[in-house]
Protein backbone atom coordinates (compact mmCIF):
# COMPACT_ATOMS: atom_id res chain seq x y z
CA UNK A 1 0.00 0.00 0.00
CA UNK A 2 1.54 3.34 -1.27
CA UNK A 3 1.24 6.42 1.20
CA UNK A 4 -2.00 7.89 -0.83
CA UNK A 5 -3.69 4.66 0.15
CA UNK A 6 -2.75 4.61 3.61
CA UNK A 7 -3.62 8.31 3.79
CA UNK A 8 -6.65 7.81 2.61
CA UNK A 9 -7.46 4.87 4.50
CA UNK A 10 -6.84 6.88 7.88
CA UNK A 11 -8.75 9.73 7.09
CA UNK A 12 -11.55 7.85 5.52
CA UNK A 13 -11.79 6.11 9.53
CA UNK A 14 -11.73 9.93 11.25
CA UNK A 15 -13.90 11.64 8.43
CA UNK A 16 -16.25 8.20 9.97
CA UNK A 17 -15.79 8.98 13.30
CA UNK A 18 -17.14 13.28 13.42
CA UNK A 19 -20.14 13.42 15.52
CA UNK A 20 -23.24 13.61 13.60
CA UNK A 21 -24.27 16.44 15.93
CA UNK A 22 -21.17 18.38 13.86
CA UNK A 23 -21.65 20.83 11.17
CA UNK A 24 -19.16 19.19 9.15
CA UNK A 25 -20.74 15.53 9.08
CA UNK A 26 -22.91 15.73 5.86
CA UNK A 27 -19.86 17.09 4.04
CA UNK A 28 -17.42 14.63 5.66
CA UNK A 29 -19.90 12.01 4.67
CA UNK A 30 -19.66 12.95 0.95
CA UNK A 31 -15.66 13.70 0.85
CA UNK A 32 -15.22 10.05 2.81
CA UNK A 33 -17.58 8.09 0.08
CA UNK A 34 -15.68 9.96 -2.81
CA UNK A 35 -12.32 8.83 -1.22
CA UNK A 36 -14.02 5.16 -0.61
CA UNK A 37 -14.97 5.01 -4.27
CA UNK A 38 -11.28 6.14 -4.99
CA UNK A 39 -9.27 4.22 -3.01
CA UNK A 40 -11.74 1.07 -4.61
CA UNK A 41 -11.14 1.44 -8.04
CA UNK A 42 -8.10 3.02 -8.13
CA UNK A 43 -7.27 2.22 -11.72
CA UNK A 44 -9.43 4.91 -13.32
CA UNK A 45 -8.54 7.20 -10.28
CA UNK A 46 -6.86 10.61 -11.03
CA UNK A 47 -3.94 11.39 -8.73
CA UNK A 48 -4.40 14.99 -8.71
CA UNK A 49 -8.45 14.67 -7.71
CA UNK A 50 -7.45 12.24 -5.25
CA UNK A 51 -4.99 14.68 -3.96
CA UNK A 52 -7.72 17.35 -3.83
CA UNK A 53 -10.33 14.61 -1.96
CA UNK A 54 -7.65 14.11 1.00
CA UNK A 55 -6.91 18.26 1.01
CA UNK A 56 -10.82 18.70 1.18
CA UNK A 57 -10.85 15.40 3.94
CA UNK A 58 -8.34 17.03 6.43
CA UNK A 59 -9.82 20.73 5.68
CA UNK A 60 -12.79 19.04 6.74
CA UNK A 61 -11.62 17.54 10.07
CA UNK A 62 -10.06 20.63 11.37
CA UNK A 63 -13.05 23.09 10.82
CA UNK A 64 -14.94 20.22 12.91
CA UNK A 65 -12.13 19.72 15.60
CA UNK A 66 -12.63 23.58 15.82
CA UNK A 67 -15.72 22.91 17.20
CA UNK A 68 -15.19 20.74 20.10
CA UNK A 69 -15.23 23.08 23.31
CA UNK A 70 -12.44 22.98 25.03
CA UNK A 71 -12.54 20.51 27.73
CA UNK A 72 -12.80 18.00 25.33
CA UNK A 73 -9.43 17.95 24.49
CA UNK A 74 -6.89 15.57 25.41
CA UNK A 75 -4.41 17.81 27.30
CA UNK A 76 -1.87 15.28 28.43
CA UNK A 77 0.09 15.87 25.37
CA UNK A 78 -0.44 12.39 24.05
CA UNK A 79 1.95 11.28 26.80
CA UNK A 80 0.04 8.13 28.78
């Protein structure tokens, strides 16, 4: 599996994982079946639109990680 794939796989799971209670869902749904359909058939996928699917995927996760309040973030630093 090249990095595109793998990319694509991971944000795929996030884009999955938004609250449907988030603004961003209904788009996140449509960017993560686009990349689904991509990452399927990748044959007759375009590099540079898949490229633009995973810009659009991330965009899509930080406007709704902008929403979460801020208690809701992890602040140990990642560090368990």
């Amino acid at each position: 599996m090249d990095t595109n794939q793998h990319q694509t796989q991971i944000l795929i799971e996030r884009l999955a994982r938004l609250s449907a209670d988030s603004l961003w869902a209904r788009r996140a749904s449509g960017v993560r079946a686009a990349l689904d359909k991509a990452l399927s058939r990748p044959e007759i996928s375009d590099p540079q639109y898949l490229e633009r699917l995973i810009q659009a995927g991330f965009e899509l996760l930080e406007k709704a990680a902008c929403e979460l309040p801020y208690d809701n973030i992890d602040k140990s630093g990642g560090i368990d």
